[in-house]
Protein backbone atom coordinates (compact mmCIF):
# COMPACT_ATOMS: atom_id res chain seq x y z
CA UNK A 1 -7.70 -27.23 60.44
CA UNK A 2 -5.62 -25.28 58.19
CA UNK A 3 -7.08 -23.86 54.87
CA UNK A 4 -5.71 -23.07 52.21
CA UNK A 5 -7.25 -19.39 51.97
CA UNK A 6 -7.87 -17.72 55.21
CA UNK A 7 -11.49 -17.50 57.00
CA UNK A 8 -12.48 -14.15 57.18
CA UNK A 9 -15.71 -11.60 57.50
CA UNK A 10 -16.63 -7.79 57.65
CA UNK A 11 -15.72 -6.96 61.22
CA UNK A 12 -18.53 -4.86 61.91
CA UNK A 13 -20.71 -7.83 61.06
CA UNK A 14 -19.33 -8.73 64.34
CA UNK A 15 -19.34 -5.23 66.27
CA UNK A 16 -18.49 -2.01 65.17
CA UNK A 17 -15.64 -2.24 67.86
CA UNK A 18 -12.82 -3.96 65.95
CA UNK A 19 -11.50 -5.33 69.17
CA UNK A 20 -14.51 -7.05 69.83
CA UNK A 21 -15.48 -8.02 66.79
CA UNK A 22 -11.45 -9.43 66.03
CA UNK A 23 -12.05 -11.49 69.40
CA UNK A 24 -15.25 -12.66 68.21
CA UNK A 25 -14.23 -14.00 65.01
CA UNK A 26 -10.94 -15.48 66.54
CA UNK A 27 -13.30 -17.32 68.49
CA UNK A 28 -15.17 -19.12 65.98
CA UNK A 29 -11.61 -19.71 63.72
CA UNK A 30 -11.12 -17.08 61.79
CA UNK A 31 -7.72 -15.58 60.67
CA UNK A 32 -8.69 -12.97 58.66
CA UNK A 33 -10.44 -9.47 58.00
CA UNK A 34 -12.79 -7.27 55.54
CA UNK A 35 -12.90 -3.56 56.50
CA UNK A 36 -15.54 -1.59 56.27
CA UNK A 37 -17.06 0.42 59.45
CA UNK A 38 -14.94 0.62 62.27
CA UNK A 39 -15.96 2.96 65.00
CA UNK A 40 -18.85 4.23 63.12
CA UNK A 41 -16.98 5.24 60.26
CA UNK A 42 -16.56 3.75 57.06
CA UNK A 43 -12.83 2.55 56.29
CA UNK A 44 -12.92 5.16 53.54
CA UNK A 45 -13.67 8.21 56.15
CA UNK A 46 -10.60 6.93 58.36
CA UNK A 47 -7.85 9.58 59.15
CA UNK A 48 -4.28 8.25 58.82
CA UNK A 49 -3.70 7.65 62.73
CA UNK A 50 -7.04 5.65 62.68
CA UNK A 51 -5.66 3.54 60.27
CA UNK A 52 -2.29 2.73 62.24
CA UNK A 53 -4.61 2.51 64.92
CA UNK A 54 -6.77 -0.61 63.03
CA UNK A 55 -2.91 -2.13 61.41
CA UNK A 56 -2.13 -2.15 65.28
CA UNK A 57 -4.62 -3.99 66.57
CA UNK A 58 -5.33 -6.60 63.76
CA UNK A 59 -1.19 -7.12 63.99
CA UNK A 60 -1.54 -7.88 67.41
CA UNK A 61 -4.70 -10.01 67.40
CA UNK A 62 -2.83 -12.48 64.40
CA UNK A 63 -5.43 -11.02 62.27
CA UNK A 64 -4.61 -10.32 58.07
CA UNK A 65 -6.74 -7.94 56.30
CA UNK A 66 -8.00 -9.77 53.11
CA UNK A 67 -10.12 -7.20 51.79
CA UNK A 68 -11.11 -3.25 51.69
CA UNK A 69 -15.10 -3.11 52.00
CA UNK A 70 -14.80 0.31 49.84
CA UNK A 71 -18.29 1.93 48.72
CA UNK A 72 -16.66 2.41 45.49
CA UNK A 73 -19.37 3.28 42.65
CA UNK A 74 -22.10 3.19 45.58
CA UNK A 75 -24.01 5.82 43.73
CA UNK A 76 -26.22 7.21 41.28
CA UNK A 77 -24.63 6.56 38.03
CA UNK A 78 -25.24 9.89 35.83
CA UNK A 79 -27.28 9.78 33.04
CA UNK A 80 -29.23 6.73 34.14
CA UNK A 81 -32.77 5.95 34.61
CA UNK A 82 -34.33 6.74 37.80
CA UNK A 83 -32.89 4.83 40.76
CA UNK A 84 -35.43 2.33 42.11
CA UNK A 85 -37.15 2.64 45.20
CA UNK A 86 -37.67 -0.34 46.38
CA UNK A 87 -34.35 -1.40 46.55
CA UNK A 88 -32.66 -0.57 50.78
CA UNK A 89 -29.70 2.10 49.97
CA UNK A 90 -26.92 2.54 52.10
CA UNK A 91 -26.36 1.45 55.55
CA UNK A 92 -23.08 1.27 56.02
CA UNK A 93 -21.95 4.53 56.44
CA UNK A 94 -21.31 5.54 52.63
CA UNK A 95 -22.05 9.13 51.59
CA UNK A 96 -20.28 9.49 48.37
CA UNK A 97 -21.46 10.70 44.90
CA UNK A 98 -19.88 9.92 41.13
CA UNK A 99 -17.79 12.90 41.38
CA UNK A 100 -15.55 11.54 44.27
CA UNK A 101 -14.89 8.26 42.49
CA UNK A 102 -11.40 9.29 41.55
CA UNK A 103 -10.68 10.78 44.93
CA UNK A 104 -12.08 7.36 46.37
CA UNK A 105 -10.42 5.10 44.19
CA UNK A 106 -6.87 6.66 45.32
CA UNK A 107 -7.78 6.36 48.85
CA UNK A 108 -8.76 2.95 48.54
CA UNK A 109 -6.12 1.49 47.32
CA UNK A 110 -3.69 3.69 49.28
CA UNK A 111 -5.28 1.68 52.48
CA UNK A 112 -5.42 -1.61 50.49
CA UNK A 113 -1.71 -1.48 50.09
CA UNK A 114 -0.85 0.07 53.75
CA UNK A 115 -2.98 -3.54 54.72
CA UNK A 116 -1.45 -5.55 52.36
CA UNK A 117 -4.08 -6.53 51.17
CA UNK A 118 -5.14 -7.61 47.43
CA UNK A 119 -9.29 -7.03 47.21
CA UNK A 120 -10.67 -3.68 47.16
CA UNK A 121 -14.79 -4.41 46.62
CA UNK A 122 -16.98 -2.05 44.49
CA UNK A 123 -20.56 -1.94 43.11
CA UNK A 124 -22.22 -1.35 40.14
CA UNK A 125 -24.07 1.51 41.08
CA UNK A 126 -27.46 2.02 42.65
CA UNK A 127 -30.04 -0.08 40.80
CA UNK A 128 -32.58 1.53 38.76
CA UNK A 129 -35.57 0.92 37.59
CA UNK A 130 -34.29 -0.17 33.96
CA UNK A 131 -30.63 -2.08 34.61
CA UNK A 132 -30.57 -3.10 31.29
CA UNK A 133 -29.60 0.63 30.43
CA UNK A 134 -27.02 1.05 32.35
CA UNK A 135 -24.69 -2.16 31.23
CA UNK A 136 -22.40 -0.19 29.11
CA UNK A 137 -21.81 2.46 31.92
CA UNK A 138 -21.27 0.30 34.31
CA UNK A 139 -18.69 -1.92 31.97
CA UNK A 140 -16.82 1.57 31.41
CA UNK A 141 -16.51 2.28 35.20
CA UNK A 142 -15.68 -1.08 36.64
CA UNK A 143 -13.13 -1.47 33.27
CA UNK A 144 -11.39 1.91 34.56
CA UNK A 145 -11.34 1.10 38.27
CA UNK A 146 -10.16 -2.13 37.03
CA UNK A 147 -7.36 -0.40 35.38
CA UNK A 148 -6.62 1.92 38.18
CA UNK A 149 -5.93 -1.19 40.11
CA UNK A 150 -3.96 -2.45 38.02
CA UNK A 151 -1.52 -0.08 38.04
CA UNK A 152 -1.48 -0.11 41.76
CA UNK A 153 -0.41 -4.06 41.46
């Protein structure tokens, strides 16, 4: 079989060893790779050398990275109504408030572009109790990341 757009998954779905989890997926006919905890760390938290260290060894397992898992707007969007309880929060290693946004943004698509690869994923905030207030804020953030991107092709 050869599709048209590569198979892939989030690694750590797998294991949070990306050697393991690369084999694993290989296994099963995949060809492809979303990053976002390796080693217990998000992608975002990586040092430079960890990076290499993850371009390495996808390189050498045949493996493309499709997609950066980034917890972009994975947080409490100011001036909102009260997040809502009974919704899980993070589990995936994300610790980051509005205020590093920009700083985020820069560093994810600095490692989108060192993977070549053209999907950076972000959210819409944490969900609160009235969504229906938050529309336009959420519009304005995703429209600037959008045009961040952009910009970084």
């Amino acid at each position: 079989m050869n599709p048209k757009i590569p198979i892939a998954a989030i690694t750590d779905e797998f294991s949070p060893d990306l050697e393991t989890a690369l084999h694993a997926m290989r296994e099963i006919g995949m060809s492809a790779a979303e990053l976002r905890v390796i080693w217990g760390k998000n992608v975002m938290d990586l040092s430079d050398d960890e990076l290499e260290r993850v371009r390495d060894i996808t390189t050498s397992l045949g493996f493309k990275v499709i997609s950066i898992a980034s917890p972009l707007l994975k947080c409490v969007l100011p001036d909102s109504p009260p997040v809502d309880s009974r919704f899980q929060h993070d589990v995936f290693a994300s610790k980051h408030t509005f205020e590093d946004q920009p700083r985020l943004a820069a560093r994810a698509f600095a490692i989108a572009k060192k993977f070549d690869a053209r999907i950076v994923r972000v959210f819409s905030f944490w969900r609160t109790v009235q969504p229906e207030k938050c529309f336009e804020g959420i519009v304005r953030a995703i429209g600037e990341l959008a045009e961040k991107a952009a910009g970084q092709d």
